[in-house]
Structures are given as structure tokens and as C-alpha cells.
Protein backbone atom coordinates (compact mmCIF):
# COMPACT_ATOMS: atom_id res chain seq x y z
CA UNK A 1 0.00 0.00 0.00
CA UNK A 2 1.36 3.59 -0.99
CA UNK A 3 1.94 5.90 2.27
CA UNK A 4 -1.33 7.63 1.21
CA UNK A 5 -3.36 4.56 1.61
CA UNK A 6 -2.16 4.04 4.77
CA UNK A 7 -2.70 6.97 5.79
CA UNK A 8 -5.97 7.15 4.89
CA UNK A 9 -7.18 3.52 6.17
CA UNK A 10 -5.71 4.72 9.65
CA UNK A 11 -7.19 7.19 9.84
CA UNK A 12 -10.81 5.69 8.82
CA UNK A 13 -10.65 2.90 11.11
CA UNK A 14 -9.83 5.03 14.21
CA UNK A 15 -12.23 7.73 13.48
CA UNK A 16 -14.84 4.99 12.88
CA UNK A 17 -13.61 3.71 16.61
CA UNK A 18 -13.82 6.61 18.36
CA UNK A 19 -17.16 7.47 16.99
CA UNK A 20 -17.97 4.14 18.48
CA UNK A 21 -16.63 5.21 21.75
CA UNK A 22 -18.42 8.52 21.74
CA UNK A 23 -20.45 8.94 25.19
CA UNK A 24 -18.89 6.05 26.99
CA UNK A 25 -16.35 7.83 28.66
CA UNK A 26 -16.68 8.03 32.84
CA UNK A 27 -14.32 9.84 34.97
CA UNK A 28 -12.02 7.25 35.54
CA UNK A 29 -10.82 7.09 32.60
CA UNK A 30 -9.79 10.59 32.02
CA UNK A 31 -6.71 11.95 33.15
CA UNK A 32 -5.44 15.71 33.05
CA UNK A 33 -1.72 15.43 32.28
CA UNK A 34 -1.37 18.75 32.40
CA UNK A 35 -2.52 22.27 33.51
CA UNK A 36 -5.87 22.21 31.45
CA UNK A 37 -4.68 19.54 29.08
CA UNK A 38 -6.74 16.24 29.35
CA UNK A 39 -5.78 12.90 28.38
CA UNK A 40 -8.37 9.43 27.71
CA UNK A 41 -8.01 5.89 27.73
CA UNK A 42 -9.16 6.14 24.26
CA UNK A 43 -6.60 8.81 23.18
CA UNK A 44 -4.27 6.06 23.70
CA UNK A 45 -6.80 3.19 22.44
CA UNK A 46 -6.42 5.25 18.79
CA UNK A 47 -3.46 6.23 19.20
CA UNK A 48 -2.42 2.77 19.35
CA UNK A 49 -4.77 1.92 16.62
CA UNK A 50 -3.28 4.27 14.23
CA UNK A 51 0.60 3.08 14.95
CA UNK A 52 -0.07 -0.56 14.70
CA UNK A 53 -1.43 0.35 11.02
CA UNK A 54 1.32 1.93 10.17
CA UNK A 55 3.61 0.11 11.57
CA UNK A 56 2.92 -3.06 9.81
CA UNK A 57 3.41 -2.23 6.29
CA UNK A 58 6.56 0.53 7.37
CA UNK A 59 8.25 -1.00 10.44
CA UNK A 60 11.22 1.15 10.16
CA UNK A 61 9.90 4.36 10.17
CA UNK A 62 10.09 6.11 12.85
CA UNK A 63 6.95 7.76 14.62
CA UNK A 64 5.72 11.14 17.17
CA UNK A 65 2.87 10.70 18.35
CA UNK A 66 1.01 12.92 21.07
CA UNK A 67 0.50 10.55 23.42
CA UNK A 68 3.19 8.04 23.30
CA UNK A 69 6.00 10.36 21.78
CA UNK A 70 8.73 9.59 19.67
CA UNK A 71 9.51 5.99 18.36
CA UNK A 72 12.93 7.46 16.66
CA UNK A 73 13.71 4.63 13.92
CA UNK A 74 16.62 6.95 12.36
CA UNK A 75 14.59 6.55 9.32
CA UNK A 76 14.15 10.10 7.28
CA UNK A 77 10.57 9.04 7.87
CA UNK A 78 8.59 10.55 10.51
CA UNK A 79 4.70 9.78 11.31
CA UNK A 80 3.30 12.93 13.24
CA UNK A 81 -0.11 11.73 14.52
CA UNK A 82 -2.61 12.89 16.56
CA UNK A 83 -5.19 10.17 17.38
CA UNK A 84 -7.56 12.51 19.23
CA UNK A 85 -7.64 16.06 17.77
CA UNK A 86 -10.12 17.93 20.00
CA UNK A 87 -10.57 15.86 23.35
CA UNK A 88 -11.72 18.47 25.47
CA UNK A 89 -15.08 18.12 23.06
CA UNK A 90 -15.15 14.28 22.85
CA UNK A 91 -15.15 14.34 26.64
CA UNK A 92 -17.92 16.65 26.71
CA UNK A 93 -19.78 14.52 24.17
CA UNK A 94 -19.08 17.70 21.45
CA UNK A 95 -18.87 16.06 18.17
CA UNK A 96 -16.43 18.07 16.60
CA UNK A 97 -12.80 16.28 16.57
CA UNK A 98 -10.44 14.53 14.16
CA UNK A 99 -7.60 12.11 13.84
CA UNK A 100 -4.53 13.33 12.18
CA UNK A 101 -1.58 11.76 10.40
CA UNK A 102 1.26 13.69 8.62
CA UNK A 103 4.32 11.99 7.00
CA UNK A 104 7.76 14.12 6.82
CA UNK A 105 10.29 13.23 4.57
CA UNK A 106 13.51 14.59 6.09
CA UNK A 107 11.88 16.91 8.09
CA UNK A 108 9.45 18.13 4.93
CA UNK A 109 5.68 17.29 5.40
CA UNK A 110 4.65 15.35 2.17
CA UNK A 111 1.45 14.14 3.14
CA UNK A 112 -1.28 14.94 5.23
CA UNK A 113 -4.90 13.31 6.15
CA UNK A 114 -7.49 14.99 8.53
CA UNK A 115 -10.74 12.73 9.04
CA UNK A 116 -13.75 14.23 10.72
CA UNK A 117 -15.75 11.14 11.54
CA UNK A 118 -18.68 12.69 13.04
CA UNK A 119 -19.06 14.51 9.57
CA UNK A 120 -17.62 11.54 7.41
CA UNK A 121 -15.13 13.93 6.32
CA UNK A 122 -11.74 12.83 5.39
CA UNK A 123 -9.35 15.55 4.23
CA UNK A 124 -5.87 14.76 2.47
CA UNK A 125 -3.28 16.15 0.26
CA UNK A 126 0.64 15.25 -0.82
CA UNK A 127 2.98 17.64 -1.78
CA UNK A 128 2.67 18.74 -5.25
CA UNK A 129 -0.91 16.73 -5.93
CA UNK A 130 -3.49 19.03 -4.22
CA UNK A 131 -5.86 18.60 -1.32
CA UNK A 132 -8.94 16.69 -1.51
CA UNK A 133 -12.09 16.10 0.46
CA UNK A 134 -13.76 12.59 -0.03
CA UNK A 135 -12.43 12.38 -3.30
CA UNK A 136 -12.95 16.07 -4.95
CA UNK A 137 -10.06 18.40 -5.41
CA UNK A 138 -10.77 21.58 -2.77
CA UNK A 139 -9.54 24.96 -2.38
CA UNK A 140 -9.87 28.10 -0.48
CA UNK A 141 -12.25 30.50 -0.61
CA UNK A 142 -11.78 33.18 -3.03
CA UNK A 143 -12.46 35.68 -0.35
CA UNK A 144 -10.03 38.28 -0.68
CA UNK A 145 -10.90 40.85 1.91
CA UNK A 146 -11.05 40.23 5.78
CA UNK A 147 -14.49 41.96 5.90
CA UNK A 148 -15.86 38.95 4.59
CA UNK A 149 -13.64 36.41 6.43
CA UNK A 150 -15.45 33.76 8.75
CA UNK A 151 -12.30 33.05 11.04
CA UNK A 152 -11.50 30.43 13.49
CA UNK A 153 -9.33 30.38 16.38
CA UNK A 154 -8.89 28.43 19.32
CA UNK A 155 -7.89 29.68 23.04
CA UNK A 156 -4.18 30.03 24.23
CA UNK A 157 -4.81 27.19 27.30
CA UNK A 158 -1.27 26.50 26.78
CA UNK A 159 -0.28 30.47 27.22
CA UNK A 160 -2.45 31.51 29.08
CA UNK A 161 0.17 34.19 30.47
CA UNK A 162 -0.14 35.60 26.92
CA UNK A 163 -4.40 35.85 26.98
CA UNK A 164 -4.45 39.53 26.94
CA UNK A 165 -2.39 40.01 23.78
CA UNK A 166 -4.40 37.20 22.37
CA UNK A 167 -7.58 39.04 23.50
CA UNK A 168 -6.84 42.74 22.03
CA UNK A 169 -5.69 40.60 18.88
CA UNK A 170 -9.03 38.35 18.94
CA UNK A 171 -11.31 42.39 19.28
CA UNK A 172 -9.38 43.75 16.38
CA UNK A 173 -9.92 40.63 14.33
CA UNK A 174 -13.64 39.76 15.61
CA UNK A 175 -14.28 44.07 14.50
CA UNK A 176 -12.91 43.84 10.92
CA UNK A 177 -13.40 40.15 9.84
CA UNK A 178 -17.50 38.96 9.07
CA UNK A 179 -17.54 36.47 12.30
CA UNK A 180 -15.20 34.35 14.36
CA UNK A 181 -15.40 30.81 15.25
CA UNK A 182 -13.85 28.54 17.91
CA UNK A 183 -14.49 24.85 17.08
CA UNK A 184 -12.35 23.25 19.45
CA UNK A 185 -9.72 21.16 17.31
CA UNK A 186 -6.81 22.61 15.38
CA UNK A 187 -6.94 20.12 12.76
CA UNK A 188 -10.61 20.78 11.87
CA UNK A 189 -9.88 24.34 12.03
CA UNK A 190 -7.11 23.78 9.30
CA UNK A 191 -8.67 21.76 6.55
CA UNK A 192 -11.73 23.97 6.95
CA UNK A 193 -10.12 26.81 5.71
CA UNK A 194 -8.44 24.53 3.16
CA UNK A 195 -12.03 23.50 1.58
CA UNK A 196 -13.58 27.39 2.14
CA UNK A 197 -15.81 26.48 4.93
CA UNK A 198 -13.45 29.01 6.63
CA UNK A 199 -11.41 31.85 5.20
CA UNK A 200 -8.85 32.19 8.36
CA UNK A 201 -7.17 30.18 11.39
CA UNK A 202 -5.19 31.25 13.96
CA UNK A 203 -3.65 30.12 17.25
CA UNK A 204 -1.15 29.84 19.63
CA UNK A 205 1.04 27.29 21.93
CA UNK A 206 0.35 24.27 19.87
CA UNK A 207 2.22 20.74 19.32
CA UNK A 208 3.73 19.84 15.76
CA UNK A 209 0.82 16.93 16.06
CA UNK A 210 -1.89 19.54 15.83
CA UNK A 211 -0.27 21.45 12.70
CA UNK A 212 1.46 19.01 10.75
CA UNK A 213 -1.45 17.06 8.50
CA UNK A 214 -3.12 20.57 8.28
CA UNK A 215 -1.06 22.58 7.44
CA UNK A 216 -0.03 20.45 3.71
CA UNK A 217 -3.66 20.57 3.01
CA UNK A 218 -3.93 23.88 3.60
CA UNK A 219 -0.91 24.98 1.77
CA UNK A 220 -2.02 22.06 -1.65
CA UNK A 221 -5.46 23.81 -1.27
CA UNK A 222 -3.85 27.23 -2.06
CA UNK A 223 -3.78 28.85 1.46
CA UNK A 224 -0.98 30.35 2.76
CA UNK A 225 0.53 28.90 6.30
CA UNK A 226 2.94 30.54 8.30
CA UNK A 227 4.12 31.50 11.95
CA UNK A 228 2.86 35.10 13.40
CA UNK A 229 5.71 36.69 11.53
CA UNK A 230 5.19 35.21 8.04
CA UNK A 231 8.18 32.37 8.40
CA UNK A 232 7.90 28.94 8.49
CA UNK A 233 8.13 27.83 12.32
CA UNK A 234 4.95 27.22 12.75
CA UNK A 235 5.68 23.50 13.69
CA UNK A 236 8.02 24.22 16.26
CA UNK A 237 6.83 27.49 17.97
CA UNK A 238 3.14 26.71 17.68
CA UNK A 239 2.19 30.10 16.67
CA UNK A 240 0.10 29.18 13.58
CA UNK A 241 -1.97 31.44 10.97
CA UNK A 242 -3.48 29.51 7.80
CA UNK A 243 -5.46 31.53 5.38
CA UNK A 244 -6.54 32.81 1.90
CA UNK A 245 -3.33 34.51 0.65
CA UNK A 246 -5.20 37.82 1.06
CA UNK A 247 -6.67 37.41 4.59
CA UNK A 248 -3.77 36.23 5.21
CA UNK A 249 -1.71 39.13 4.63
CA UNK A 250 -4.10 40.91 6.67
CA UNK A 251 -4.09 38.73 10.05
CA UNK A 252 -0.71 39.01 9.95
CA UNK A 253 -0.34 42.61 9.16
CA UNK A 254 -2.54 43.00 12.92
CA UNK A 255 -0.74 39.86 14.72
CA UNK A 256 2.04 42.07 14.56
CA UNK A 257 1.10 44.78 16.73
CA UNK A 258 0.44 42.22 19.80
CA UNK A 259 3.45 39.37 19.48
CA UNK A 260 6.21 41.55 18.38
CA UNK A 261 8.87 39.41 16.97
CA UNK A 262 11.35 38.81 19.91
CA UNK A 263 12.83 36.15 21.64
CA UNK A 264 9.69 35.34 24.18
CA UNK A 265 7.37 34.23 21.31
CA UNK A 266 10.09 31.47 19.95
């Protein structure tokens, strides 16, 4: 099977089990494993899932995953998965969360798939071949001015030192842009604007597990990704903004004035 179809049959099988699992959960088997951050026994269930699929057809590969961390095969293959994109909603019975799976090649995403199960949505692209959603070729929205941008965003838990910078950032946004939304998972956040269900995302403090998948979609889909200061570090500062090329230009142009570029954002 090509890396693609790997990807892909992952990523179906353990969105199709955690929709299963959807409701079942009882206190004892969550688990915060961090300030705010929350952890299930079926984070690792997928998690598991997803690794043992990919693991038998490329057994030296190496693999990062969220829960488990990094399997390090010294392979210039990497697996970047996140099994359980959004668990703060699957705990609260929200169903809005995704499984993702990126593949670098030397430390360059080629591939990407984002599957949405409560939606039956599943999102994927490889460098140079375009993103597609169940099979048709997507792309973002031809909006091209931020007064017509439907944004999403998602809450600094992680920084939560930085929440008034985020705020005055979030008021000048929510003012010029059409709406704002906050859906709860990264990853859905991401391919949304990559299909033009969205024409903006933006956050801070996340994990290279959240980002990686979305991030090739967005960019084969004809969005722009980048870091708060138009480079490329998203995946290792978590400081993400993925957008029409336009609206993109114009986030950024305003992220500016409230995370400087200096040595505390990096």
C-alpha cells in the first residue's frame, strides 16, 4: 500500500472507533496530564490503533505521536499523529474532533490526512498533488478581503500568560473580519479553511501533532501557512496562521502589533 493509503485507512478505522466510543467515557478514565490539558483511555486506544497500522506495512519508520511520543527509527521518515484532535469536546460529548496523520520526509511534510468522523469527512493532500475532500479536489475560498472572512481560532490554554495580547488581537480581528469561530480542534480548524468552509485560522502554543497534517492541506489547497511573523516555524513554535493569501496578509499585518517578533514568542 502507498503511504497515502495508509494513511488514509488509519485514519478511517480510528475515526470509525472513536465514533464508536463517543459517550462512553466516565471519569475514571480521564486523566489531566497537564494544567488544562486532558488525556483518555481512548486517546491512547487510537493512538495505538493508528501506529499498529502503520507500523505493519513501514516498520522502520520512525513515529511522534502525542500521546506516546517519539519511536525514533533513524529513518528520514517521521509519522506525526494525533489520534484525538479535540478531546476536550469528545469528553464533553461535542462532536467536533479529528484524527490526524502527517508523513515528513527529512523533516518536509509530504502528506497529510485529517478525518472528521462525526461529519464523514476525510481531508488529504501530498505535496505537489493538491488537497482533496472525499475524493474532490478543494480549495480556499476566493475571499479576498477580511471583511468577509469567517475566522477560526482556538484559546491560548497552553499560554495563558499571553491571553491579553491574544484578546486585544481576537477584538481587532472579531471588529474587521465577518464572524469568528472557535471549534475546538486545530486540525478541523485547518482543513476547513483549506475546503472554504473558513477563510482564516489562527492560534497559539500548539504541538507539531496539531499542525502538521493541516497545514499540507492547507498549503495544496492554495492557502498560505505561516508563523505570526510570516516564516515557516509554525511546527516548532506553535504560533500558527493559515489563510486565503489575502486574509492572510491581513491577520498578519494586525498579529504584529500584539506578538512583536522577539525572543519570548520562539
Amino acid at each position: 500500500m502507498s503511504y497515502l493509503e495508509v494513511a488514509k485507512n488509519a485514519a478511517k478505522k480510528t475515526g470509525d472507533f472513536l465514533l464508536k466510543e463517543l459517550g462512553r467515557l466516565s471519569s475514571d478514565n480521564i486523566t489531566e496530564k497537564g494544567l488544562n490539558d486532558f488525556v483518555t483511555t481512548v486517546d491512547f486506544q487510537a493512538e495505538k490503533l493508528v501506529t499498529d497500522i502503520i507500523l505493519k506495512e513501514f516498520p522502520d519508520h520512525s513515529i511522534l505521536a502525542e500521546e506516546t511520543g517519539l519511536s525514533d527509527q533513524q529513518s528520514p521518515y517521521m509519522w506525526i499523529i494525533d489520534p484525538l484532535d479535540g478531546t476536550k469536546n469528545y469528553i464533553h460529548n461535542i462532536p467536533v474532533f479529528g484524527v490526524s496523520i502527517a508523513l515528513m520526509h527529512e523533516g518536509e511534510v509530504i502528506l497529510g490526512v485529517v478525518f472528521h468522523p462525526a461529519a464523514d469527512e476525510l481531508f488529504w493532500a501530498e505535496k505537489n498533488k493538491g488537497a482533496f475532500l472525499n475524493g474532490d479536489r478543494i480549495h480556499v475560498s476566493e475571499h479576498e478581503h477580511l471583511q468577509n472572512a469567517l475566522l477560526a481560532t482556538g484559546f491560548p490554554h497552553r499560554k495563558k500568560t499571553y491571553i491579553l495580547r491574544y484578546l486585544q488581537l481576537f477584538e481587532q480581528l472579531f471588529l474587521a473580519a465577518s464572524d469568528l469561530r472557535r471549534m475546538g480542534s486545530a486540525a478541523i480548524d485547518m482543513v476547513y479553511v483549506a475546503c472554504g468552509k473558513m477563510d482564516g485560522f489562527f492560534e497559539l502554543g500548539l504541538s507539531i501533532w496539531d499542525l502538521a497534517a493541516g497545514e499540507i492541506i492547507v498549503r495544496e489547497a492554495g492557502g498560505r501557512v505561516t508563523d505570526f511573523w510570516g516564516e515557516n516555524n509554525h511546527l516548532s513554535s506553535g504560533y500558527i496562521l493559515a489563510a486565503t493569501p489575502q486574509v492572510h496578509k491581513d491577520i498578519l499585518n494586525l498579529a504584529g502589533n500584539y506578538f512583536p517578533y522577539n525572543q519570548n514568542e520562539k
